[in-house]
N, C-alpha and C. Protein backbone atom coordinates (compact mmCIF):
# COMPACT_ATOMS: atom_id res chain seq x y z
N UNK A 1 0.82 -1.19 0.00
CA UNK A 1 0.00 0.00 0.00
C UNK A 1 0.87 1.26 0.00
N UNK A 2 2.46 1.07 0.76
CA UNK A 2 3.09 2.71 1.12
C UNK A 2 3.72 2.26 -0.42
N UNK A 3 3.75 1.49 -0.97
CA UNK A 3 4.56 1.78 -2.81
C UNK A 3 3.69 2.16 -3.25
N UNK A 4 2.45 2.00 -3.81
CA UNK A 4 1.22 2.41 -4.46
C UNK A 4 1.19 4.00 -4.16
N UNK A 5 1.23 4.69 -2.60
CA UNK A 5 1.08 6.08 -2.68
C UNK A 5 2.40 6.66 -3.03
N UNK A 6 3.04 6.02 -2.68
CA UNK A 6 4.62 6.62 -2.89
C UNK A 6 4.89 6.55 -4.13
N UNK A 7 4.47 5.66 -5.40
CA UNK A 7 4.61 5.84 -6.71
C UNK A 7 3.71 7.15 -7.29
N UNK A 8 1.90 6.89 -6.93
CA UNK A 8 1.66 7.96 -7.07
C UNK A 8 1.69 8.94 -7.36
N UNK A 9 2.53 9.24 -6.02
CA UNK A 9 2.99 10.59 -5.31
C UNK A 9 4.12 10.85 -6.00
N UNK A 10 4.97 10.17 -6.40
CA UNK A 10 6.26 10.52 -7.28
C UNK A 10 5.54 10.97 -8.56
N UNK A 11 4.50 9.93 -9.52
CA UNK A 11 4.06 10.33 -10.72
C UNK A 11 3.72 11.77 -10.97
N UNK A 12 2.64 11.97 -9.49
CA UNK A 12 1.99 13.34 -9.69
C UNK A 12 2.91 14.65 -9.20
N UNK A 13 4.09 14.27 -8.93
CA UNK A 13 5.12 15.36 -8.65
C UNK A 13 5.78 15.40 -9.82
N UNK A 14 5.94 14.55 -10.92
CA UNK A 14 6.58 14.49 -12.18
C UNK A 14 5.75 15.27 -13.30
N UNK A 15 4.54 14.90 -12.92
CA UNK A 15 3.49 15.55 -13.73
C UNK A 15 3.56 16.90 -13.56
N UNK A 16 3.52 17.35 -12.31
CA UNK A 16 3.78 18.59 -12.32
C UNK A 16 4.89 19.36 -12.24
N UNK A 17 5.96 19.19 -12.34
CA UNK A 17 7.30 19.19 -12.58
C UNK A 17 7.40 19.48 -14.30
N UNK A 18 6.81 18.73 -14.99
CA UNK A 18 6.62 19.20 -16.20
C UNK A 18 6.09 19.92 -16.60
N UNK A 19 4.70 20.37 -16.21
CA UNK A 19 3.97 21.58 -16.48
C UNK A 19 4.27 22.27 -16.17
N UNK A 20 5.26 22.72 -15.08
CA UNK A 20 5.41 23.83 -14.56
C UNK A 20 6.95 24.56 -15.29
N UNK A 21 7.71 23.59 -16.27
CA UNK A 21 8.98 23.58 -16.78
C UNK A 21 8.83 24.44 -18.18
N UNK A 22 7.86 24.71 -18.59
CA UNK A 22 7.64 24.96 -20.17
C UNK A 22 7.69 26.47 -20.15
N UNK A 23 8.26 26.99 -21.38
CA UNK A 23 8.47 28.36 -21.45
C UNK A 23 7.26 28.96 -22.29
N UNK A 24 6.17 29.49 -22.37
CA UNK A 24 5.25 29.99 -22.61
C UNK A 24 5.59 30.96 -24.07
N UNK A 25 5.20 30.72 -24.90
CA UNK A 25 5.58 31.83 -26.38
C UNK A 25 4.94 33.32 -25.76
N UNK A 26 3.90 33.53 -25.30
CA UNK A 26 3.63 34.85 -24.48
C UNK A 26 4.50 35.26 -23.68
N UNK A 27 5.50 35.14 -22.96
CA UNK A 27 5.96 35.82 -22.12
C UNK A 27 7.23 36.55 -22.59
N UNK A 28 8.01 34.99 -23.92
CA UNK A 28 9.05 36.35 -24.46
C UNK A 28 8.51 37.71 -25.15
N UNK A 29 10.15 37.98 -25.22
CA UNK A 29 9.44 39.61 -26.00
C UNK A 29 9.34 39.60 -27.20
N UNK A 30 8.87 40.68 -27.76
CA UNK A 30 8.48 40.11 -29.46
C UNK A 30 9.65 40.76 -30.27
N UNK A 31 9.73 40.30 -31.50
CA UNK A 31 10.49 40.60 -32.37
C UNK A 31 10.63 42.01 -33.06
N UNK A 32 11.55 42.96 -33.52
CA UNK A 32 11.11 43.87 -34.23
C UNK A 32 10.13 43.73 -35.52
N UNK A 33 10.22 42.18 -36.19
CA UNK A 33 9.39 41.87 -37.22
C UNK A 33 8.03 41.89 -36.16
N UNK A 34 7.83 41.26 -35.20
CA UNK A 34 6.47 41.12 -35.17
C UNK A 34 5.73 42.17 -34.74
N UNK A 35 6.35 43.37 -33.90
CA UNK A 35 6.63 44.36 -33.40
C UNK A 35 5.83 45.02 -34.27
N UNK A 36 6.38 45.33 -35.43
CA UNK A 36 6.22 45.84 -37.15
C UNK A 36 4.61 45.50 -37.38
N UNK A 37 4.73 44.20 -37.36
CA UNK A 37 3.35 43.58 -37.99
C UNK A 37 2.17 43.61 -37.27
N UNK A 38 2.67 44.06 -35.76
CA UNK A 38 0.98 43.86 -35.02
C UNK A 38 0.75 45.42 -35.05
N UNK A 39 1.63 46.31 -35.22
CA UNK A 39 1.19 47.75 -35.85
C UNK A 39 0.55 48.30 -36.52
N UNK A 40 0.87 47.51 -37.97
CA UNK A 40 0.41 47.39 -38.72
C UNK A 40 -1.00 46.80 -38.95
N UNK A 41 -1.29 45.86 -38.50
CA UNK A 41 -2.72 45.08 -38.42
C UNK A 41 -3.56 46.12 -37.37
N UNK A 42 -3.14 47.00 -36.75
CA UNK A 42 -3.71 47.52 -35.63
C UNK A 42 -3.92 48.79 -36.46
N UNK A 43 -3.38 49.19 -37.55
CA UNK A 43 -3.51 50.58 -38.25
C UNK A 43 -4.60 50.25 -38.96
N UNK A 44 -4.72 48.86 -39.52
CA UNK A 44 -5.73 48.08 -40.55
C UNK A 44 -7.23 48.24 -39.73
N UNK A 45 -7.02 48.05 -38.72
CA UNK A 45 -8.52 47.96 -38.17
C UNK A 45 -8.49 49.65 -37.51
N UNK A 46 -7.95 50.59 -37.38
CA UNK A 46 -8.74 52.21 -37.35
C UNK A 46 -9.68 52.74 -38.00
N UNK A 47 -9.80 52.31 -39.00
CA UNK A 47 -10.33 52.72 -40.08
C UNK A 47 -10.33 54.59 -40.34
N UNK A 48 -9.35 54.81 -40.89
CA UNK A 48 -8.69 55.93 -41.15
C UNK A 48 -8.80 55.98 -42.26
N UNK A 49 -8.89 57.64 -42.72
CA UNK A 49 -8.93 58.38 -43.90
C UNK A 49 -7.98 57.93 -44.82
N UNK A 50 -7.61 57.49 -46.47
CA UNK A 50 -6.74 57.23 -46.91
C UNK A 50 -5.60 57.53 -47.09
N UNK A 51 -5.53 59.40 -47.06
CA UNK A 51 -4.34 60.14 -46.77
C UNK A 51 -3.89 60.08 -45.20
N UNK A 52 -4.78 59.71 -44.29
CA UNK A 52 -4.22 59.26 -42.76
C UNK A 52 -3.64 57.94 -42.52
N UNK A 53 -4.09 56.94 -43.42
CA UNK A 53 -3.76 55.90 -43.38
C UNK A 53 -2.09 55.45 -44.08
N UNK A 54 -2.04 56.10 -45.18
CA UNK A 54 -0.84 56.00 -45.99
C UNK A 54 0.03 56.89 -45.34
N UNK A 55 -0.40 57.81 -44.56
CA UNK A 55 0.79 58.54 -43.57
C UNK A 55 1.44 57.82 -42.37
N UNK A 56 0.18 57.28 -41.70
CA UNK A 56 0.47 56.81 -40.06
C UNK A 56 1.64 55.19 -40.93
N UNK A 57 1.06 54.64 -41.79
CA UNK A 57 1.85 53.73 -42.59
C UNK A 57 3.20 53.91 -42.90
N UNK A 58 3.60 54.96 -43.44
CA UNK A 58 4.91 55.59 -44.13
C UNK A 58 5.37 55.91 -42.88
N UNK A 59 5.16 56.49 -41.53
CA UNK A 59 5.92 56.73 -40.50
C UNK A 59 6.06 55.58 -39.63
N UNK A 60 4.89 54.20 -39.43
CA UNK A 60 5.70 52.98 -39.19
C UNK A 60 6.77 52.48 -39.90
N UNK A 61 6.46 52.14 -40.87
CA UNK A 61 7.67 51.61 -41.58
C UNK A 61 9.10 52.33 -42.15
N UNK A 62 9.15 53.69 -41.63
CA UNK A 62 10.23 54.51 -42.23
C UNK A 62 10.57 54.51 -43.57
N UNK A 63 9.39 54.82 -43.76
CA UNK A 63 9.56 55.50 -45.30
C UNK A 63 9.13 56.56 -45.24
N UNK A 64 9.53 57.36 -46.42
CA UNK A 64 9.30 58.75 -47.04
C UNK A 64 7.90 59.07 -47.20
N UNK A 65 7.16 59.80 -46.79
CA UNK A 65 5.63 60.18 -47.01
C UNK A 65 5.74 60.46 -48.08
N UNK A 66 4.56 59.74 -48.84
CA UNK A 66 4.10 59.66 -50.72
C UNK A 66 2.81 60.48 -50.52
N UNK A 67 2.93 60.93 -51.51
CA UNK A 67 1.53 62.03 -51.70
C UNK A 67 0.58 61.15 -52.78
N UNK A 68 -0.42 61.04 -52.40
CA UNK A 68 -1.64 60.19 -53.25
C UNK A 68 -2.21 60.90 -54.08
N UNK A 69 -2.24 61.33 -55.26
CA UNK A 69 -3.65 62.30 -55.54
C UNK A 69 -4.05 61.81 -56.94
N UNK A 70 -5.26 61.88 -57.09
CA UNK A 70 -6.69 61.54 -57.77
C UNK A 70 -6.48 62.23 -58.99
N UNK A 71 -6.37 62.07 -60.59
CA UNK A 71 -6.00 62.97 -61.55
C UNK A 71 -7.76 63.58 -61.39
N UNK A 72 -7.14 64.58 -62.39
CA UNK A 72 -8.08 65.31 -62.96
C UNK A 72 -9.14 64.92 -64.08
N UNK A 73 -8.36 64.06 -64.93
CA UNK A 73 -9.13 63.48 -65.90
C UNK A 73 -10.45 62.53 -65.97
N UNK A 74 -11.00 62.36 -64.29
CA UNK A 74 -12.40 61.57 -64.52
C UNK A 74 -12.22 60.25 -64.89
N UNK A 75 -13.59 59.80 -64.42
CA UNK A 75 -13.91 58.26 -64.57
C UNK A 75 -14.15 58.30 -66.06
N UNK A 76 -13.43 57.27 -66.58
CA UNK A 76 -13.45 56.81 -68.35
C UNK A 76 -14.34 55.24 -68.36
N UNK A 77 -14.94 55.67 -69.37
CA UNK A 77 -15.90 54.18 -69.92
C UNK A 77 -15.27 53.38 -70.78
N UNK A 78 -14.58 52.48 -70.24
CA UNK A 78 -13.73 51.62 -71.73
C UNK A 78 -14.32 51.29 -73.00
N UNK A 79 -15.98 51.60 -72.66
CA UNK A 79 -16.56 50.62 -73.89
C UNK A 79 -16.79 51.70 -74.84
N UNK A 80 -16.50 53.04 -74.79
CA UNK A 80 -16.57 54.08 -75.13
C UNK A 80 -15.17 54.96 -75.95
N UNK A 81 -15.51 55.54 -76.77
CA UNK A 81 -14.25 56.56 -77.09
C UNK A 81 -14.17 57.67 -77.30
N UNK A 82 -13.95 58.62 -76.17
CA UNK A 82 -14.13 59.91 -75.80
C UNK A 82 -13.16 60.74 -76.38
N UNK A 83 -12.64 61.83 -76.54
CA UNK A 83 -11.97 62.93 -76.87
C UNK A 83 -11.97 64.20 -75.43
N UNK A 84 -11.05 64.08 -74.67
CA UNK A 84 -10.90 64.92 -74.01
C UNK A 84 -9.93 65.79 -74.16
N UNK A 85 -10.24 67.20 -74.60
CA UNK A 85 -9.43 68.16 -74.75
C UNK A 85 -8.21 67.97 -75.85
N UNK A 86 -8.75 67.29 -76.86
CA UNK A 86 -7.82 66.83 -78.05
C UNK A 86 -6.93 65.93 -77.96
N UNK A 87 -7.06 65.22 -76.94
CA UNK A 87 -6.47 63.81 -76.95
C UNK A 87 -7.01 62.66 -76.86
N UNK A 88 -6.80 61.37 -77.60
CA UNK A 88 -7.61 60.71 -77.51
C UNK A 88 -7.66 59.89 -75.78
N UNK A 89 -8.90 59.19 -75.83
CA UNK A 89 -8.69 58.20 -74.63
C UNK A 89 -8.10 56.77 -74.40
């Protein structure tokens, strides 16, 4: 009967001896890559203006702020062949 608890008792100290040994992926610190990327996914869900968005973007990632802008020339109908201002489309 004292081997039966005494094995036990060894098993369930082994058992927990192991669980308690494991290094958890949460607790290290994160990477500058991942660092980068949960920024990024976190800029994705603001839902920000497009010129706010391509800014707050360009100053995570250290790049140069790009200026976006919309021509002048209007929505074109492909199935169509227009003449705007003497050029063709």
């Amino acid at each position: 009967m004292k081997t039966l608890i005494a094995s036990l008792l060894l098993l369930a100290s082994a058992v927990l001896a192991g669980c308690a040994g494991h290094v958890s992926p949460e607790l290290r610190p994160y990477t500058t890559e991942e660092s980068q990327e949960l920024a990024l996914e976190a800029l994705n869900r603001r839902g920000l203006s497009f010129d706010e968005y391509h800014a707050k973007k360009a100053e995570l990632l250290g790049e140069p702020r790009k200026r976006f802008k919309f021509d002048s020339r209007g929505e074109m109908n492909a199935e169509r062949s227009v003449q705007l201002h003497g050029r063709p489309s």
